[in-house]
Protein backbone atom coordinates (compact mmCIF):
# COMPACT_ATOMS: atom_id res chain seq x y z
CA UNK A 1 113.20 85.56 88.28
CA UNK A 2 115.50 83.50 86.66
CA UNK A 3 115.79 79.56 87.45
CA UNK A 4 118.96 79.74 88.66
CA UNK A 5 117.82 82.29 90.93
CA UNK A 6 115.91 81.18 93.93
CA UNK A 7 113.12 82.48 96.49
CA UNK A 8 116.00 81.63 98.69
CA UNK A 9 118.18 84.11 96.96
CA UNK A 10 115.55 86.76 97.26
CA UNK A 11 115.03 86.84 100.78
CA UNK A 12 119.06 86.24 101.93
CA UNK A 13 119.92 89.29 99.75
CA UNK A 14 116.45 91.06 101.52
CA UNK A 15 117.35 89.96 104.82
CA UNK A 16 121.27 90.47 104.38
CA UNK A 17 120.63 94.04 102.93
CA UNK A 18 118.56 94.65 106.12
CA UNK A 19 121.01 93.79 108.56
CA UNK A 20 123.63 96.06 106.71
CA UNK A 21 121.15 98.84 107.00
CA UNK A 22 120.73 99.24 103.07
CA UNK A 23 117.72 100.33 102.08
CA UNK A 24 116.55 98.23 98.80
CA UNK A 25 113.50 99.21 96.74
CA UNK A 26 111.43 96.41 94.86
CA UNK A 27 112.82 97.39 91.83
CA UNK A 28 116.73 97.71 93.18
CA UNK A 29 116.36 93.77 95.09
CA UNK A 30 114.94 92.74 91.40
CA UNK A 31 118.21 94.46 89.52
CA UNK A 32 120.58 93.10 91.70
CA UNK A 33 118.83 88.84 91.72
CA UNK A 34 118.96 90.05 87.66
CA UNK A 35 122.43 90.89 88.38
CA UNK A 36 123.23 87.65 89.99
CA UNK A 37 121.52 85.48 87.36
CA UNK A 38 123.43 86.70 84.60
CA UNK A 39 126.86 86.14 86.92
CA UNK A 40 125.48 82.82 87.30
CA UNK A 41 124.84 81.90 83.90
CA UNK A 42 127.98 83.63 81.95
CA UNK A 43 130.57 82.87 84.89
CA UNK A 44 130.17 78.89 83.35
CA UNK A 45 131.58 80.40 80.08
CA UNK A 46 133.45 83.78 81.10
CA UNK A 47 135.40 82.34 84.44
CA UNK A 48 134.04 85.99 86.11
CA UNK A 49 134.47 84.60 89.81
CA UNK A 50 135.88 81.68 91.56
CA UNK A 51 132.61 81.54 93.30
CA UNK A 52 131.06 78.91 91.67
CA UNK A 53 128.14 77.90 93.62
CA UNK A 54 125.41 80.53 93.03
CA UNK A 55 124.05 79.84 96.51
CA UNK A 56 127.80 81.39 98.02
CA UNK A 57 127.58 84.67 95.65
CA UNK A 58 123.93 86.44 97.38
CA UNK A 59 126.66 86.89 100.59
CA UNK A 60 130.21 86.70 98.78
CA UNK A 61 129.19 88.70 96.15
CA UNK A 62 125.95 90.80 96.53
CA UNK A 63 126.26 91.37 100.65
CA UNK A 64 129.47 92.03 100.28
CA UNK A 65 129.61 94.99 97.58
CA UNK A 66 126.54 96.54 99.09
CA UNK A 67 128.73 96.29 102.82
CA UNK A 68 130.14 99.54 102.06
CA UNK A 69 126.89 101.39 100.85
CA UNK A 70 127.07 104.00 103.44
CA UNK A 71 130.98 105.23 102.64
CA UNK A 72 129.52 105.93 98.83
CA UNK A 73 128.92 109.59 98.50
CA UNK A 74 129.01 112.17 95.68
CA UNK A 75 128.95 112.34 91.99
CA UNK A 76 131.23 109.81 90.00
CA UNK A 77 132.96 106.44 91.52
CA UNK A 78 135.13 104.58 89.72
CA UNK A 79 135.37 100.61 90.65
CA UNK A 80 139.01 99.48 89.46
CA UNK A 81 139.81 96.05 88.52
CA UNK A 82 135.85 95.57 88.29
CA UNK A 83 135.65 91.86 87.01
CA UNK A 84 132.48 90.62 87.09
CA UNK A 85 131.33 93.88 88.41
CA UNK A 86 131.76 93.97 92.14
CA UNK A 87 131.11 96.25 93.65
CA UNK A 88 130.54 98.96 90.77
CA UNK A 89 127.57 96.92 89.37
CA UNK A 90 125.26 96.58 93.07
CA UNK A 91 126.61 100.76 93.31
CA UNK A 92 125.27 101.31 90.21
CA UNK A 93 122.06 100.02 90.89
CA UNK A 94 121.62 101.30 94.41
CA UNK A 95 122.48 104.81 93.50
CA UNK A 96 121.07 105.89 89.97
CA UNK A 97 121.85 109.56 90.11
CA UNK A 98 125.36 109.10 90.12
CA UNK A 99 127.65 108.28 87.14
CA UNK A 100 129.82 104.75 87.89
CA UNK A 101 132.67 103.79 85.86
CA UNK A 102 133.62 99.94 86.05
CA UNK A 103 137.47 99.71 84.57
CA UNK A 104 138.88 96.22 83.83
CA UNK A 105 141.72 95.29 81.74
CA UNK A 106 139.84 91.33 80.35
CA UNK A 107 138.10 92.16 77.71
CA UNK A 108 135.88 88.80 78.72
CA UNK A 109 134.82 91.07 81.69
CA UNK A 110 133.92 94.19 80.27
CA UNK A 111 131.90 92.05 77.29
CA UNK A 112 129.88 90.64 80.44
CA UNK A 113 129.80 94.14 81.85
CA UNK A 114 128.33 96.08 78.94
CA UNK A 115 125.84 93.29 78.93
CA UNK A 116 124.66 93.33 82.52
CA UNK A 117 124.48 97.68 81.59
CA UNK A 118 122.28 96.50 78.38
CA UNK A 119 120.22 94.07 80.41
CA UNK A 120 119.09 96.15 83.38
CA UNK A 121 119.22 99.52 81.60
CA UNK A 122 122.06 101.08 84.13
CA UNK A 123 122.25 104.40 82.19
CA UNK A 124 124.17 105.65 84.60
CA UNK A 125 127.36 102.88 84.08
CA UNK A 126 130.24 103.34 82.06
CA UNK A 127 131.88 100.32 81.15
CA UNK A 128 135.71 101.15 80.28
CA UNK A 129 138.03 98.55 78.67
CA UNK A 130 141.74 99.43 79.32
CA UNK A 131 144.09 99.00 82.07
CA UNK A 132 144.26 101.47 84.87
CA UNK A 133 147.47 103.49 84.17
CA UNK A 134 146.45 104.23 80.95
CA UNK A 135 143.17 105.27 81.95
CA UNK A 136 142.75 109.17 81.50
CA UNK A 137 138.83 110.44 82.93
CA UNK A 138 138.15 113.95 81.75
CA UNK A 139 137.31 114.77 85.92
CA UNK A 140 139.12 113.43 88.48
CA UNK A 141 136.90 111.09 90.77
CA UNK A 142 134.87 111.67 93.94
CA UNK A 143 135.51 108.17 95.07
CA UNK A 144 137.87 105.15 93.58
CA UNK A 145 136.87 101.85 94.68
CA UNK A 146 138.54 98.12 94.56
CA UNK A 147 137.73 95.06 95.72
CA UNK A 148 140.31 92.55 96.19
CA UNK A 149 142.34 94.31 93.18
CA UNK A 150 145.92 94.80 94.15
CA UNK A 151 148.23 95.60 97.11
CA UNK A 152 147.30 98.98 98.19
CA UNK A 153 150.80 100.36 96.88
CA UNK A 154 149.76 98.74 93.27
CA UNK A 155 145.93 100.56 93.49
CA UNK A 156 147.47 103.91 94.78
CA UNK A 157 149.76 103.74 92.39
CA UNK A 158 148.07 103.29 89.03
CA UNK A 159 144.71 105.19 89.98
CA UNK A 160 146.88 108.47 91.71
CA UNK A 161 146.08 110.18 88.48
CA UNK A 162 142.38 109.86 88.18
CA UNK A 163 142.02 111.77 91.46
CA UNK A 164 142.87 114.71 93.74
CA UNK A 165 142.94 116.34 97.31
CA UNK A 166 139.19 115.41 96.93
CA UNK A 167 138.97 112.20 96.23
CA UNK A 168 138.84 108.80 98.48
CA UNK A 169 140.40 105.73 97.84
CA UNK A 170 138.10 102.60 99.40
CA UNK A 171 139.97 99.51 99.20
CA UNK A 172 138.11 95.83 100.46
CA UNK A 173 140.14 93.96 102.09
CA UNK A 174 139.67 91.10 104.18
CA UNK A 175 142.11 90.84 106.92
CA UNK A 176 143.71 94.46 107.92
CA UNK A 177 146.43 94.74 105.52
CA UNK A 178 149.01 96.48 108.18
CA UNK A 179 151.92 95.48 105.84
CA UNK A 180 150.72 96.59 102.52
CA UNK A 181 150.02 100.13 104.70
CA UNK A 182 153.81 100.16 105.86
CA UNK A 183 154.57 100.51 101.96
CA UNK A 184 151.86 103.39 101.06
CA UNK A 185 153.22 105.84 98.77
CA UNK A 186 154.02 108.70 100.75
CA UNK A 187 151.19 111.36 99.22
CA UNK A 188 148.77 109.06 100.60
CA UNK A 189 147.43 108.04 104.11
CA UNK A 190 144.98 106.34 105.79
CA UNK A 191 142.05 107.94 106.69
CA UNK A 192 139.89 105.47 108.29
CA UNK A 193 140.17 101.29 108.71
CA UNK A 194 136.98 100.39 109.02
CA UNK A 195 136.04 96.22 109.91
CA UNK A 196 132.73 95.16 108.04
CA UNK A 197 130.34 92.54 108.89
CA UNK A 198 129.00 90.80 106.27
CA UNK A 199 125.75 88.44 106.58
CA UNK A 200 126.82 85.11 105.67
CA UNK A 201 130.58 85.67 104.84
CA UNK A 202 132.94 84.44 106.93
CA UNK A 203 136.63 85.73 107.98
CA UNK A 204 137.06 89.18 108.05
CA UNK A 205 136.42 92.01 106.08
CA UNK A 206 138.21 95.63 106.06
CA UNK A 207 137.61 98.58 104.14
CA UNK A 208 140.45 101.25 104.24
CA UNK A 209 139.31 104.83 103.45
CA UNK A 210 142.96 106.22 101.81
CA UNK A 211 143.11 110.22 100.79
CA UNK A 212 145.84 111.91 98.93
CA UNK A 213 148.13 114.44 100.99
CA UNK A 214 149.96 115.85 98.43
């Protein structure tokens, strides 16, 4: 374990993970404190988070990406807007046999991203460099996931083309974003609001579950 990384660490993102219901093997809790040690020591060079205390990013960070674990289903996800990797990196790690795609447009971020990939031997991540409308996957996705990207009409918008009927749209949010729904696009609607409780964050947290209609 790195220094920067602490017993306490260990056991908030063991006890967190608990009360979320995630399920974390030895080696999964030991990716993801790897994970936060190298967030810890490049986001004093690479400005990856405006988290900056390391003891704030097991719940902020960790607890939070791995809060919507059980919406994460089928084959290929795609996290938008990934920055320092949340929450494509922790659902990259937690589910190995599917392929992950972390898209960011800073190349500073996807530097740090290829790294964390080359560190903890994520075969299954693909680190992609580019911005997300001109972004062109080979398959459409099973799932497209942000955190904190854009207004939902922004992350409809530029990602409608890297899925289909198929596909869901998760956006995090933190407070229920009724005004950014009033201006969906109209081949898109809500599926499902869900609120999320997250150990040790506080304020509210909302993931909305969008499909395409059209």
């Amino acid at each position: 374990m790195s220094s920067m990384v602490t017993p306490q660490h260990a056991n908030e993102l063991s006890q967190g993970a608990q009360a979320l219901g995630v399920v974390l093997s030895e080696a999964q809790h030991a990716q993801l404190l790897g994970y936060l040690a190298l967030l810890i020591k490049w986001n004093k060079a690479y400005n990856l988070t405006a988290v900056r205390d390391p003891d704030e990013m097991v719940s902020r960070h960790l607890l939070d990406s791995l809060s919507v674990v059980p919406f994460i289903e089928g084959e290929r996800w795609l996290d938008v807007g990934s920055g320092g990797g949340m929450p494509g990196i922790p659902l990259a790690i937690l589910f190995p046999e599917m392929k992950i795609t972390v898209l960011d447009s800073n190349g500073k971020k996807t530097r740090f991203l290829t790294q964390v990939k080359l560190e903890l031997k994520l075969d299954n991540l693909e680190v992609i460099h580019s911005r997300a409308e001109a972004f062109h996957p080979e398959l459409p996705f099973t799932g497209i996931v942000s955190r904190a990207f854009s207004s939902l009409e922004d992350f409809t918008g530029w990602t409608r083309h890297m899925g289909d009927a198929n596909t869901r749209w998760l956006a995090m949010k933190g407070l229920h974003p009724t005004d950014e729904l009033v201006a969906l696009p109209a081949d898109f609607k809500l599926d499902s609001a869900q609120a999320l409780t997250v150990p040790g964050c506080q304020g509210q947290r909302h993931l909305l579950i969008l499909r395409r209609t059209a």
